[in-house]
Protein backbone atom coordinates (compact mmCIF):
# COMPACT_ATOMS: atom_id res chain seq x y z
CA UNK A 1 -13.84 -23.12 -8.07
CA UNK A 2 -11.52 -20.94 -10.45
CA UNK A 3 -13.95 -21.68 -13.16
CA UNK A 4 -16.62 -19.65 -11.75
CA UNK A 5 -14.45 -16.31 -10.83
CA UNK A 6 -14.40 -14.35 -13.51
CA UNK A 7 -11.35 -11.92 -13.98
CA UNK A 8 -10.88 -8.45 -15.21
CA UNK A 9 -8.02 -6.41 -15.59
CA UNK A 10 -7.57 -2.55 -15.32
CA UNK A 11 -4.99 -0.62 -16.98
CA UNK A 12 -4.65 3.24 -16.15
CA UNK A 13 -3.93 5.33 -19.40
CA UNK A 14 -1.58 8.72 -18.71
CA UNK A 15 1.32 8.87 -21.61
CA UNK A 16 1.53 5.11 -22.79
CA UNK A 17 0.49 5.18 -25.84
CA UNK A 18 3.63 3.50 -27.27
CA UNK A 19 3.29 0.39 -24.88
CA UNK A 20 -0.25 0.07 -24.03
CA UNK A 21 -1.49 -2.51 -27.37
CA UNK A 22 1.22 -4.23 -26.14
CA UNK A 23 0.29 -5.10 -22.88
CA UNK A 24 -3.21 -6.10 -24.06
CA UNK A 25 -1.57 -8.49 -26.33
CA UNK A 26 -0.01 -10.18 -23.48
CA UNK A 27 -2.72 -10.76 -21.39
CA UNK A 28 -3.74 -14.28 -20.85
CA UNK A 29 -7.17 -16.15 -21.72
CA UNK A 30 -8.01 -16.89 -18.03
CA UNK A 31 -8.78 -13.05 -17.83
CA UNK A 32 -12.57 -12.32 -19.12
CA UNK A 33 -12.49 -7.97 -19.43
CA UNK A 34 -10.02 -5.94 -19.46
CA UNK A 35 -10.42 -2.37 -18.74
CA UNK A 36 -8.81 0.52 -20.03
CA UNK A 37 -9.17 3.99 -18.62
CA UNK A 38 -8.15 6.73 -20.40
CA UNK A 39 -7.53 9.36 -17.96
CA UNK A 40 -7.69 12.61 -19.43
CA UNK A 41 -4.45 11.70 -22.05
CA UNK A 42 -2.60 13.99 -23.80
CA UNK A 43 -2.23 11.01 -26.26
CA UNK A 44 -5.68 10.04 -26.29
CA UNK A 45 -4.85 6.35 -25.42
CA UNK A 46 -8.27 5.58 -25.22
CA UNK A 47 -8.78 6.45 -29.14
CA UNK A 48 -6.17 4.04 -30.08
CA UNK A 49 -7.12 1.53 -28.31
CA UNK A 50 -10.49 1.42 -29.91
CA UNK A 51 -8.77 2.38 -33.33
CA UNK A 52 -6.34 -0.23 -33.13
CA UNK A 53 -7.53 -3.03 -30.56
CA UNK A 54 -9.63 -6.02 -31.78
CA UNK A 55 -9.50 -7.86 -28.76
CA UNK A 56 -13.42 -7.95 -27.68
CA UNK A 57 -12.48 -8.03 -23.82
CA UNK A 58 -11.20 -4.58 -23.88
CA UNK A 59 -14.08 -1.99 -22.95
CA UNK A 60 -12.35 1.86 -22.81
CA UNK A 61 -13.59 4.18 -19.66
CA UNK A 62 -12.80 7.99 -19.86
CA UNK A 63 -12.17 10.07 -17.15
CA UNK A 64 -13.01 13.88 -18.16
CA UNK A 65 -10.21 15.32 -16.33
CA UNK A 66 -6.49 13.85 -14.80
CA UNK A 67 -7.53 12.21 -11.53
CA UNK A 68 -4.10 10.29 -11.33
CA UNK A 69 -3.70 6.51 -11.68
CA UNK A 70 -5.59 6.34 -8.28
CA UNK A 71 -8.56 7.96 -9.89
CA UNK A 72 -8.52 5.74 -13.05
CA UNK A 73 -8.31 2.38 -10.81
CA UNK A 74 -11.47 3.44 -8.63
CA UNK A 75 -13.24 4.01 -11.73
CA UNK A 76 -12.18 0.62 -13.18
CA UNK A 77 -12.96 -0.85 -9.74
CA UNK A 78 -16.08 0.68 -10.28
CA UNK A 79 -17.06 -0.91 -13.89
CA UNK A 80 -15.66 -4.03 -12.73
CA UNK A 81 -17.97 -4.39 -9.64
CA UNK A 82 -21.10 -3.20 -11.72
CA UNK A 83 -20.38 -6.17 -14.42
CA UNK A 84 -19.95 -8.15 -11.32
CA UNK A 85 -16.52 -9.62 -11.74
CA UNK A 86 -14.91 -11.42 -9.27
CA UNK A 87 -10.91 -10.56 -8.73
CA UNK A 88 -9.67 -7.29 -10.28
CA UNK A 89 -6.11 -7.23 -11.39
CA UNK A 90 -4.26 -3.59 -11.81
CA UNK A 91 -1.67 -3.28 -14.45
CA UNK A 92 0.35 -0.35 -15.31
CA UNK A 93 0.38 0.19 -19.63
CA UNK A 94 3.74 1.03 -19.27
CA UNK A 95 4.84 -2.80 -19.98
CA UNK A 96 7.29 -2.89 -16.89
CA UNK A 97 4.47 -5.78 -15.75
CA UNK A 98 4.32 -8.83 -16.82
CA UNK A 99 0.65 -10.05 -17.73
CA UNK A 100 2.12 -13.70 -17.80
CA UNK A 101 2.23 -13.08 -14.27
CA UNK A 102 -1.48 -12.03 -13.40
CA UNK A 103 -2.26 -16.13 -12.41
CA UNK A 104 0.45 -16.15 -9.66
CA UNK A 105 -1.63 -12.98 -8.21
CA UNK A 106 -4.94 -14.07 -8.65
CA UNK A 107 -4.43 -17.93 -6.88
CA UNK A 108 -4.29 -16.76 -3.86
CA UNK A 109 -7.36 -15.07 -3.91
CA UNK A 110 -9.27 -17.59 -5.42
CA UNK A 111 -7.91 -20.23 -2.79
CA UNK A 112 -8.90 -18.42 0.31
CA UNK A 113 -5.69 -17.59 0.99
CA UNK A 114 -5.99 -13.46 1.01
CA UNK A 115 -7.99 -10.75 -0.10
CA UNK A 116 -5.24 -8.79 -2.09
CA UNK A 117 -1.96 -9.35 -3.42
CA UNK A 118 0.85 -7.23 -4.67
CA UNK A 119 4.04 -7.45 -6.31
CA UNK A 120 7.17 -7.38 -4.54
CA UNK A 121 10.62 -6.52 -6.55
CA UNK A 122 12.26 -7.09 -3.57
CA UNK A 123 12.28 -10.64 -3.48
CA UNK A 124 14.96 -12.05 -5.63
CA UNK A 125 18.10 -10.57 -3.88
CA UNK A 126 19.89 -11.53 -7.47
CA UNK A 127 18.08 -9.47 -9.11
CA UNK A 128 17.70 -6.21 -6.91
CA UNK A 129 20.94 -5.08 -9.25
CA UNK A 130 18.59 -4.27 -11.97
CA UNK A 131 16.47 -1.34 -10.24
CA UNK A 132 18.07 1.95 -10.37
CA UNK A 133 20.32 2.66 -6.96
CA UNK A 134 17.52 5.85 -6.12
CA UNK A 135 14.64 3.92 -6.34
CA UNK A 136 16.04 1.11 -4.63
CA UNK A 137 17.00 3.56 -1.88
CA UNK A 138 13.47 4.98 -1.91
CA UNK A 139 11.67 2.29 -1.95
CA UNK A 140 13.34 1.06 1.18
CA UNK A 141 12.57 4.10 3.17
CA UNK A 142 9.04 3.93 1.73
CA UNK A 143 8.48 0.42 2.68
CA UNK A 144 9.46 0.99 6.14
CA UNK A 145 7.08 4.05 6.48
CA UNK A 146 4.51 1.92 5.09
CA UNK A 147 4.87 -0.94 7.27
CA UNK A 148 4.10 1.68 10.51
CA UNK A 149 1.17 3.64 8.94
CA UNK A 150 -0.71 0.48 7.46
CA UNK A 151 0.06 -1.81 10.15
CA UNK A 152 1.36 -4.78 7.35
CA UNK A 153 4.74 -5.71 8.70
CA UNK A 154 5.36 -8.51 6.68
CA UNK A 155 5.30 -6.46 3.48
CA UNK A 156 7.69 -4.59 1.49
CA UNK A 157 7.80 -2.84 -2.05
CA UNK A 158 4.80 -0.60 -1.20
CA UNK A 159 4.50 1.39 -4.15
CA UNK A 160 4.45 -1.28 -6.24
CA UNK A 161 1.19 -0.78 -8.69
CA UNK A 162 0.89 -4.86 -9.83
CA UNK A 163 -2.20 -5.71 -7.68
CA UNK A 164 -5.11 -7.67 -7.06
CA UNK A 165 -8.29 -7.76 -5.32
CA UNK A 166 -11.64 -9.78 -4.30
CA UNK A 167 -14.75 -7.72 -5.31
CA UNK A 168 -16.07 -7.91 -2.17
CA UNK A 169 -13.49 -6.43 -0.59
CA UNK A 170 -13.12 -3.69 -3.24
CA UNK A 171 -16.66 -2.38 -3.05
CA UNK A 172 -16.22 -1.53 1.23
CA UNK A 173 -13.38 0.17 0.24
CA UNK A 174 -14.18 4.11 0.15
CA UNK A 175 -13.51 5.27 -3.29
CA UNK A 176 -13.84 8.68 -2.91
CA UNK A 177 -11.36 9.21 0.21
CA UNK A 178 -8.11 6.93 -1.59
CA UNK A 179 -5.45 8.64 -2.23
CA UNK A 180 -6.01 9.56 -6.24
CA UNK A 181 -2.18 10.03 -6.83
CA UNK A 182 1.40 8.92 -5.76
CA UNK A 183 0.09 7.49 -2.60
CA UNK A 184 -2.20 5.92 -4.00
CA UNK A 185 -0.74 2.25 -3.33
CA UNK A 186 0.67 2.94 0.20
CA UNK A 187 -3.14 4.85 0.89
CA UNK A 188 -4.74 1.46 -0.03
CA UNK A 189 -3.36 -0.50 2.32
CA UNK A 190 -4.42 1.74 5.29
CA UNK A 191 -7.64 1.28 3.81
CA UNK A 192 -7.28 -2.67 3.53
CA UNK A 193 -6.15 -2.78 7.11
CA UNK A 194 -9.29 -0.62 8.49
CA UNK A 195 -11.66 -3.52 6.94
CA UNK A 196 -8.79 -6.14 8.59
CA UNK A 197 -8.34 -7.73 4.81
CA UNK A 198 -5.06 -9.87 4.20
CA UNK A 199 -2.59 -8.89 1.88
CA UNK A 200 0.49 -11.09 0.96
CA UNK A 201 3.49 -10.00 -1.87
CA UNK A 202 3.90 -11.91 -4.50
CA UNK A 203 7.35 -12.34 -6.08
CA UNK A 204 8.28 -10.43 -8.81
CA UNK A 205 11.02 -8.91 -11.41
CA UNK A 206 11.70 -5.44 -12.26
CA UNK A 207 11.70 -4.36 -15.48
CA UNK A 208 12.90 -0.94 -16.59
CA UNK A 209 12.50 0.13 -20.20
CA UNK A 210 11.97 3.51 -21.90
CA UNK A 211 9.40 4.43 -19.83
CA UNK A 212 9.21 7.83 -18.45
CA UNK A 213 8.64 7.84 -14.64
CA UNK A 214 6.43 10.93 -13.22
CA UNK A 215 7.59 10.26 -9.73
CA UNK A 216 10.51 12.66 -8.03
CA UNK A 217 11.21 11.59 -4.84
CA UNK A 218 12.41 14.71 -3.84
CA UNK A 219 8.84 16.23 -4.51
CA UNK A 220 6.63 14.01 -2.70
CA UNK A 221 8.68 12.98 0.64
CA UNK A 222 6.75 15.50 2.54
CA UNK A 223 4.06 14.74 1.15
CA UNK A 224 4.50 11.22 1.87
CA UNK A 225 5.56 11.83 5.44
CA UNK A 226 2.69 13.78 6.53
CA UNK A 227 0.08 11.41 4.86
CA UNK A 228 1.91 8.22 6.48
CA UNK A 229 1.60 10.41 10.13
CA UNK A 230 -1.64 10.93 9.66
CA UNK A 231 -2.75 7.07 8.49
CA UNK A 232 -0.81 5.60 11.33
CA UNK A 233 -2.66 7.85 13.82
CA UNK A 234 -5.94 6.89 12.24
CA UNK A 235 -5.15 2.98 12.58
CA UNK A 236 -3.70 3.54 16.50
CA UNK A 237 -6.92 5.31 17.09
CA UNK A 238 -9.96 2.62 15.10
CA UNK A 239 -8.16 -0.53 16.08
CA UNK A 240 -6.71 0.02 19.57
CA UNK A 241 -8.98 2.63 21.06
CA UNK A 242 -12.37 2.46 18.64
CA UNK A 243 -13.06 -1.25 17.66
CA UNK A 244 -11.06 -2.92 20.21
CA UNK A 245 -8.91 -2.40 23.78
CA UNK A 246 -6.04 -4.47 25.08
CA UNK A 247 -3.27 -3.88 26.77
CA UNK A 248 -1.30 -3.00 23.96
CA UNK A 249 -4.15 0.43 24.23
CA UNK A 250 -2.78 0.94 27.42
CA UNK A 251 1.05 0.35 26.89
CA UNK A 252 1.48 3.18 23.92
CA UNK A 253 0.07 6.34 25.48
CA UNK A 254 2.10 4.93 29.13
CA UNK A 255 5.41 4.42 27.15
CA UNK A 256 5.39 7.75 25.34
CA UNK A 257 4.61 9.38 28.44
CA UNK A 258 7.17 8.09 30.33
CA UNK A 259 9.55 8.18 27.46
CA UNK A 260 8.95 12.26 26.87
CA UNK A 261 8.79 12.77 31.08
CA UNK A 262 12.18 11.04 31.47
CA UNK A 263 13.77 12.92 28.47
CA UNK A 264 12.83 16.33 28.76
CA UNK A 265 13.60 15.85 33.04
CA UNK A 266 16.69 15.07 31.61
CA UNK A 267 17.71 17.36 28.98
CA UNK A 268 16.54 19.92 31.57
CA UNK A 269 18.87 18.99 34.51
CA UNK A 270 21.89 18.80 31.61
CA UNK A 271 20.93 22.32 30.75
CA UNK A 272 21.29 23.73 34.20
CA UNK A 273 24.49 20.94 35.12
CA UNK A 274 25.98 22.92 32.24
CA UNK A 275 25.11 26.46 33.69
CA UNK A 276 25.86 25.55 37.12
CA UNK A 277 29.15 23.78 36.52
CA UNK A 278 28.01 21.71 39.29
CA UNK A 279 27.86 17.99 38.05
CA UNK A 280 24.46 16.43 37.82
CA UNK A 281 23.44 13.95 41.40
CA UNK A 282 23.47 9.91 40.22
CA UNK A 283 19.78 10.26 41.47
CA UNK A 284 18.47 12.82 39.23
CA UNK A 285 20.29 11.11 36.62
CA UNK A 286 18.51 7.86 37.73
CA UNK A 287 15.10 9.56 37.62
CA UNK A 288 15.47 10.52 34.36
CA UNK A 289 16.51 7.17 32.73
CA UNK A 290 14.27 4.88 34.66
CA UNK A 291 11.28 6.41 33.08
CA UNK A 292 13.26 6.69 29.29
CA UNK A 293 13.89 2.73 29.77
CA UNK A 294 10.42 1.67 31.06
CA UNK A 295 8.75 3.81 28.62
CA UNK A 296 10.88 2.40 25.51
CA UNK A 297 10.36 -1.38 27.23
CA UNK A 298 6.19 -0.25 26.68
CA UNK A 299 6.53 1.21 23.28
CA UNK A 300 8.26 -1.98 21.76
CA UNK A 301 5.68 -4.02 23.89
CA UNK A 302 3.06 -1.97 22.13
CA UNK A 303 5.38 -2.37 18.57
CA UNK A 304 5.61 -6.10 18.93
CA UNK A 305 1.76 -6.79 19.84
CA UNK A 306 0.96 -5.03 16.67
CA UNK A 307 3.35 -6.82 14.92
CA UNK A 308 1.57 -9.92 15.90
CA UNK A 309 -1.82 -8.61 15.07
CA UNK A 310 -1.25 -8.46 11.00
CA UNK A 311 -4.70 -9.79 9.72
CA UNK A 312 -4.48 -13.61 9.12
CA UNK A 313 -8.29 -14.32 8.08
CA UNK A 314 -9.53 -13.36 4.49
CA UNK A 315 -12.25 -10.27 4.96
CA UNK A 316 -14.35 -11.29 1.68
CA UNK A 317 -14.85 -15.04 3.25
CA UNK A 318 -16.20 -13.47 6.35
CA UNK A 319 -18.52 -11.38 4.17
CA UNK A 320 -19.30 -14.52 2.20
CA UNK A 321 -20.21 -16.25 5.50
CA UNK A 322 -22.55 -13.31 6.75
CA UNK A 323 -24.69 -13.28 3.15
């Protein structure tokens, strides 16, 4: 079976000129293209690759203006779907990714056993010491935003960029609604979860060199907050309420309800307790937690039956099935 899926790696181009020849180098013989994709460099990676690459694998995409590494993957995606390949591996060219690694990634896909994988840095507790204390920090608030918005509880390390994916789950996805920047990563896996695809993490080290990283967490958590709110209220709505009912449908909206009634019932009995100076009746006080219990009981109800519902069956089997 592995004999007959063909492999292609793409590598996003911004600012890595000094590492990118040697990430080709690395890659392995079990991978049949590799795609490069200059996108818009100031170093015009793209050039030296073809100036100084002999490896006849290698085919160099441009992108005429900066779309973001989000924007260079879709259009490797793109090439890679056209040529008909069969798993598409994304490295960065920064050489913090291993290319020794891309068979670990890749075996699960070609056994059936998912329809994307991704690296997780998180793994080895022993060697969590190596990632700077910010980023670790980060990432860990990141994952956990993640793991509400895309509905994947059992991952972590969202923004890591060391992927791969089935072709025929690539070519639902919609290209020109991803994310093109930061969130590009976390944005996919909202996507993966709309087409119910599995995604596991595959174990993997960290490696920090004297590459320069673009990404300032102090500049994008608002960004990243709003985009997560607005993913997590577009999965609530297409798999609870659009493709499907249960009474996990039924237990969110009654929990919040109940939860806000009970709260703001009694925040405003406190207020006027307070003004009164006459001491707040064990019934009102009653009424107002009652509903602020039942309502939480409903909204970890509705928390744990999502939980449970992480997709277990590969999507591009089921598409293989239906052809």
């Amino acid at each position: 079976m592995a004999a007959q899926q063909k492999i292609a790696v793409v590598i996003p181009c911004f600012k890595v000129k000094a590492h990118i020849l040697s990430v080709i180098s690395n890659i392995g013989p079990e991978v049949d293209r590799i795609y490069v994709v200059d996108d818009c460099c100031p170093q015009n990676s793209g050039a030296y690759v073809k100036e100084n690459c002999n490896d006849e694998r290698v085919v160099v995409l441009y992108n005429p203006i900066n779309l973001g590494v989000g924007g260079a993957v879709m259009n490797g995606y793109s090439s890679a779907i056209q040529d008909d390949i069969s798993i598409i591996v994304k490295v960065d060219g920064d050489g913090q990714m291993d290319p020794n690694l891309i068979k670990k990634f890749v075996a699960p896909i070609i056994n059936g056993e998912a329809d994307y994988t991704k690296g997780n840095r998180f793994f080895d507790l022993e060697e969590i010491h190596a990632m700077p204390k910010m980023r670790l920090f980060g990432n860990a608030i990141l994952s956990f935003m993640t793991k509400l918005s895309s509905g994947y509880w059992d991952l972590f390390d969202p923004t890591n960029g060391f992927t791969a994916i089935h072709r025929d789950v690539a070519k639902h996805l919609p290209f020109s609604k991803i994310s093109n920047r930061y969130f590009f990563e976390t944005d996919m896996l909202f996507r993966l979860n709309t087409l119910r695809a599995v995604v596991i993490d595959i174990p993997m080290d960290a490696k920090y060199g004297d590459e320069e990283s673009n990404l300032k967490i102090s500049k994008i958590v608002g960004e990243f907050l709003l985009k997560h709110t607005r993913n997590l209220s577009k999965r609530i709505f297409y798999n609870y309420y659009l493709r499907n009912m249960s009474l996990a449908s039924l237990e969110l909206p009654l929990g919040l309800f109940m939860l806000l009634t009970g709260t703001f019932f009694g925040i405003s009995h406190w207020i006027t307790s307070i003004a009164s100076g006459v001491p707040t009746a064990a019934g009102t006080v009653m009424l107002s937690a009652l509903p602020i219990i039942l309502g939480m009981q409903l909204v970890l109800a509705f928390i744990g039956h999502d939980i449970s519902s992480v997709p277990k069956r590969p999507f591009h089997l089921k598409t293989q099935f239906q052809r």
